[in-house]
C-alpha atoms as a PDB file:
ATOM      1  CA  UNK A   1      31.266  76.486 -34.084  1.00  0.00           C
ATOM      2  CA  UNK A   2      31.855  75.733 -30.446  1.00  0.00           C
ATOM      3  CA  UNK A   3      32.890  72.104 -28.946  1.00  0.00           C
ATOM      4  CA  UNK A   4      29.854  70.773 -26.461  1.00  0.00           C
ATOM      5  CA  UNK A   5      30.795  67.537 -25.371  1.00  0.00           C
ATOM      6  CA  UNK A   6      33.654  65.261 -24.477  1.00  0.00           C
ATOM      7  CA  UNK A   7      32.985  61.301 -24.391  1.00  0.00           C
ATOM      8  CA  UNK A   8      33.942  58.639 -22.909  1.00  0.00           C
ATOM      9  CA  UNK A   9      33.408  55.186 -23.062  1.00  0.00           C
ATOM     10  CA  UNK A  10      32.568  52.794 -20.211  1.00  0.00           C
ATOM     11  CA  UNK A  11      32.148  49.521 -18.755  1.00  0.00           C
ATOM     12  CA  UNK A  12      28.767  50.848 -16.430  1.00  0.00           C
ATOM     13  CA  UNK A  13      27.520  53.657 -16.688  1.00  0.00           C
ATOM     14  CA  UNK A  14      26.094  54.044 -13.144  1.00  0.00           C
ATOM     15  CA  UNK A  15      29.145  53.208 -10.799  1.00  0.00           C
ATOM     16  CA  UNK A  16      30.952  56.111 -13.822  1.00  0.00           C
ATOM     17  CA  UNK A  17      28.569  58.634 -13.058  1.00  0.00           C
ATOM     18  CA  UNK A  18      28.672  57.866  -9.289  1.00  0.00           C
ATOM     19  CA  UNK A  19      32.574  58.285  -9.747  1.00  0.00           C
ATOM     20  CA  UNK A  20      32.521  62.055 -11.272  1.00  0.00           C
ATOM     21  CA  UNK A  21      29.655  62.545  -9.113  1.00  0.00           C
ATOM     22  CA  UNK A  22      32.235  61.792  -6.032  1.00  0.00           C
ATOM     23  CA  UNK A  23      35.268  63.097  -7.156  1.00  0.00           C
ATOM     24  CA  UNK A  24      34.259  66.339  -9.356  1.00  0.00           C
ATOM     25  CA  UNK A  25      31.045  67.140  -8.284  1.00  0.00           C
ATOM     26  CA  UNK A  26      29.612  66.155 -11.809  1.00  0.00           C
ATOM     27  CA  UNK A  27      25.769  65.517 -11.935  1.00  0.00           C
ATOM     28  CA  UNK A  28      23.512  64.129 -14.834  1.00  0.00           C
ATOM     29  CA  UNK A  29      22.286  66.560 -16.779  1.00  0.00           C
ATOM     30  CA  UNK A  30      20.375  63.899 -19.468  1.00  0.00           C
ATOM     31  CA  UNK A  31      20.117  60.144 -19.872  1.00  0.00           C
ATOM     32  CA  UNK A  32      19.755  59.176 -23.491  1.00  0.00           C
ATOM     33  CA  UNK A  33      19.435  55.295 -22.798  1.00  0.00           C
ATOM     34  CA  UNK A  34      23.137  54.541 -22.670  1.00  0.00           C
ATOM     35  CA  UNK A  35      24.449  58.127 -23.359  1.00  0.00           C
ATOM     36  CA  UNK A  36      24.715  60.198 -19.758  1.00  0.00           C
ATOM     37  CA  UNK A  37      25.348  63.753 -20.152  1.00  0.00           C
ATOM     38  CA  UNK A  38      27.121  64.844 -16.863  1.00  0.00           C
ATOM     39  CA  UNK A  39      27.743  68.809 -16.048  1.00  0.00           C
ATOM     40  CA  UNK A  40      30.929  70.413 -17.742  1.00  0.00           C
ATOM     41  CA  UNK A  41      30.391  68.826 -21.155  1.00  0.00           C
ATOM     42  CA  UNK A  42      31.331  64.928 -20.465  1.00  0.00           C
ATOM     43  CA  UNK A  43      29.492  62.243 -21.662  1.00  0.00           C
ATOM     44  CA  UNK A  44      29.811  58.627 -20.655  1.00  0.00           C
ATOM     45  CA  UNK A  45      28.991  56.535 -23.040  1.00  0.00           C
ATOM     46  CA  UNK A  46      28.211  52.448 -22.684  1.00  0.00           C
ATOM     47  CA  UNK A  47      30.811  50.260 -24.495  1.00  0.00           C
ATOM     48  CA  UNK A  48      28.488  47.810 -26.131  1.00  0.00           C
ATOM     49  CA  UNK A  49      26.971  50.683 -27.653  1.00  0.00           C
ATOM     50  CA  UNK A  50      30.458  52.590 -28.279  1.00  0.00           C
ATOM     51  CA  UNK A  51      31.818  49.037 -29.843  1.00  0.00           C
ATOM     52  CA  UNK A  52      28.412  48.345 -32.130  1.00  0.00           C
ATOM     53  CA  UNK A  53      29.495  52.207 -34.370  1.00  0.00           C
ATOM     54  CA  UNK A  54      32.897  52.122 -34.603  1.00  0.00           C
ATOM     55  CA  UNK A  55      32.766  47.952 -35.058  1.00  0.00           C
ATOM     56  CA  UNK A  56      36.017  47.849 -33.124  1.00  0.00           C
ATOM     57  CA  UNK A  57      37.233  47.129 -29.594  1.00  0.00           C
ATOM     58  CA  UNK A  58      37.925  49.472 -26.859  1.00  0.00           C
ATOM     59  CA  UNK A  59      41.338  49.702 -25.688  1.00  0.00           C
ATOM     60  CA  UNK A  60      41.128  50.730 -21.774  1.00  0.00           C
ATOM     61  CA  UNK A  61      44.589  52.827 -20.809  1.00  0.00           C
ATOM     62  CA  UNK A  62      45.477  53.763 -24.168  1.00  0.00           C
ATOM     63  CA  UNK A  63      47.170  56.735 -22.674  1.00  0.00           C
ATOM     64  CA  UNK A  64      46.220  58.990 -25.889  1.00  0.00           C
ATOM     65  CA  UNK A  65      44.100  61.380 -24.138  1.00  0.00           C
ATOM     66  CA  UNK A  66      43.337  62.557 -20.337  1.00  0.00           C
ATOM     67  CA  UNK A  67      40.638  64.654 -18.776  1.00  0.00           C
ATOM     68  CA  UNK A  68      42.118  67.937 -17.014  1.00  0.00           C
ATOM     69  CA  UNK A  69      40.784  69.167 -13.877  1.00  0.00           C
ATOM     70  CA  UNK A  70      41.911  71.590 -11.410  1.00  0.00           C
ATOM     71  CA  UNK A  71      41.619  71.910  -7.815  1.00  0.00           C
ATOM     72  CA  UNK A  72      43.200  74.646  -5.221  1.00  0.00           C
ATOM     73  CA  UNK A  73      43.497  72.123  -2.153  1.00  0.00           C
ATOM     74  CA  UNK A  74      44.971  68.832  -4.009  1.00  0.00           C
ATOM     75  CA  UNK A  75      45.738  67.591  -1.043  1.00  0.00           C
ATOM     76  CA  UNK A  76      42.291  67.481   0.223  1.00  0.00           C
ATOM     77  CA  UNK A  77      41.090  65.818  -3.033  1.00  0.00           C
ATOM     78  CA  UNK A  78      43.530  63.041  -2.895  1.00  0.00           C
ATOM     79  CA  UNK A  79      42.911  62.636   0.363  1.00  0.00           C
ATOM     80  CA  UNK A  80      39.226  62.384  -0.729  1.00  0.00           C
ATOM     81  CA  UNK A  81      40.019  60.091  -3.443  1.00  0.00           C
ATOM     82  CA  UNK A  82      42.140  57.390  -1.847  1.00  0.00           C
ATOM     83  CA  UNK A  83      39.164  57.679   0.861  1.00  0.00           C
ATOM     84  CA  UNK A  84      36.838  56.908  -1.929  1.00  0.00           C
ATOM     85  CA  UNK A  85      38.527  55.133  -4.401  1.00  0.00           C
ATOM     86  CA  UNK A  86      41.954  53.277  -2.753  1.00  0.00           C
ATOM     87  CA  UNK A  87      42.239  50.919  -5.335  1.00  0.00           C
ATOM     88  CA  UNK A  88      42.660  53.719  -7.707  1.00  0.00           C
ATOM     89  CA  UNK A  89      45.225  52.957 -10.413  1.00  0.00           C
ATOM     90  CA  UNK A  90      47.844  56.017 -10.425  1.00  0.00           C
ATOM     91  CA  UNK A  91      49.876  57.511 -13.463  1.00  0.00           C
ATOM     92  CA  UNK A  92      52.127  59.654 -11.018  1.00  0.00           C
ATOM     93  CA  UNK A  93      51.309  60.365  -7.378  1.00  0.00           C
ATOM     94  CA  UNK A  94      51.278  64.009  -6.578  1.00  0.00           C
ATOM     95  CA  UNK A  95      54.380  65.918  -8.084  1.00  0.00           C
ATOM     96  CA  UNK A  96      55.524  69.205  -8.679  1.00  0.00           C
ATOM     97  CA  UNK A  97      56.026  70.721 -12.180  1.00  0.00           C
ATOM     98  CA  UNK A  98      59.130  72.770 -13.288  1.00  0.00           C
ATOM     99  CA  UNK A  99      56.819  75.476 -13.037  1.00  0.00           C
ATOM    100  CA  UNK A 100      55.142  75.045  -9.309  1.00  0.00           C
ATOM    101  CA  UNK A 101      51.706  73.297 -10.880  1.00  0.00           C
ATOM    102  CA  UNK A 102      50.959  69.960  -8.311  1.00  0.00           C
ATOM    103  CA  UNK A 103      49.527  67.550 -10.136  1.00  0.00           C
ATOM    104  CA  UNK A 104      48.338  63.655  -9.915  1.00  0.00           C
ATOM    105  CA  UNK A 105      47.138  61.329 -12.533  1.00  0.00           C
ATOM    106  CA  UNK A 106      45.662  58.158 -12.310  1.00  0.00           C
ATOM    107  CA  UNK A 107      43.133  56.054 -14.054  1.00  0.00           C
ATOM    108  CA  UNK A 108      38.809  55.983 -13.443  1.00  0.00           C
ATOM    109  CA  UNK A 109      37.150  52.919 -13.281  1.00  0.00           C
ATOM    110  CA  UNK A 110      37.606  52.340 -16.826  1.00  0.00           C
ATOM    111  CA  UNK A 111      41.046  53.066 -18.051  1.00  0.00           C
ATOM    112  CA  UNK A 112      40.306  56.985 -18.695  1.00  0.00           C
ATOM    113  CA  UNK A 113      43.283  58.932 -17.822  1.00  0.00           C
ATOM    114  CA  UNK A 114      42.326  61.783 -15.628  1.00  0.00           C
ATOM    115  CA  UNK A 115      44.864  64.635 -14.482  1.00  0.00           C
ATOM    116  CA  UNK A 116      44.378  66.666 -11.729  1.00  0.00           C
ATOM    117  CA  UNK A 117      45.966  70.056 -11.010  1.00  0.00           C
ATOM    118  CA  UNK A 118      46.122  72.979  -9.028  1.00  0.00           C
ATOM    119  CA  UNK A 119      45.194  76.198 -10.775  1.00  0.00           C
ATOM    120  CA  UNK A 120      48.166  77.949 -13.017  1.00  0.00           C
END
């Protein structure tokens, strides 16, 4: 058995995918009517239809889970992001692990914790 996918939910789908499409380089791989598979495995997923299975609400910024990237010039991608995206929400601005990592968090457009990091 091998994981495929990761999901996430969100508000619209097409300012999302324009999002990882910006920031990560992610591009749709398939469109199932509400379900967008992106490159690298992540799925966004449209909250009505999220909301209708699990007959619950979302809870944006539940802080239970993050998406992990990595990048070798972070300081070109937050300068790329802040460019982009300056409303962005942040976690932590860029800091330096114990261990010499840099990293940033912040949120996406829907309350999806994202970390980004240089390679360990």
């Amino acid at each position: 058995m091998k994981l495929k996918n990761i999901l996430i939910v969100v508000n619209d789908i097409e300012k999302s995918k324009q999002f990882y499409h910006d920031l990560f380089g992610l591009d749709q791989v398939l469109d199932h009517d509400g379900n967008l598979i992106l490159t690298e495995g992540l799925v966004l997923q449209d909250k009505k239809i999220w909301e209708s299975f699990l007959g619950k609400e979302i809870l944006p910024k539940n802080n239970s889970c993050e998406l992990y990237f990595e990048e070798q010039n972070i300081e070109a991608f937050i300068e790329k992001l802040e460019t982009l995206y300056p409303s962005v929400q942040y976690v932590n601005r860029l800091m330096v692990h114990s261990w010499g990592q840099k990293v940033i968090r912040f949120y996406d457009l829907d309350g999806n914790l994202i970390e980004v990091g240089t390679p360990m």
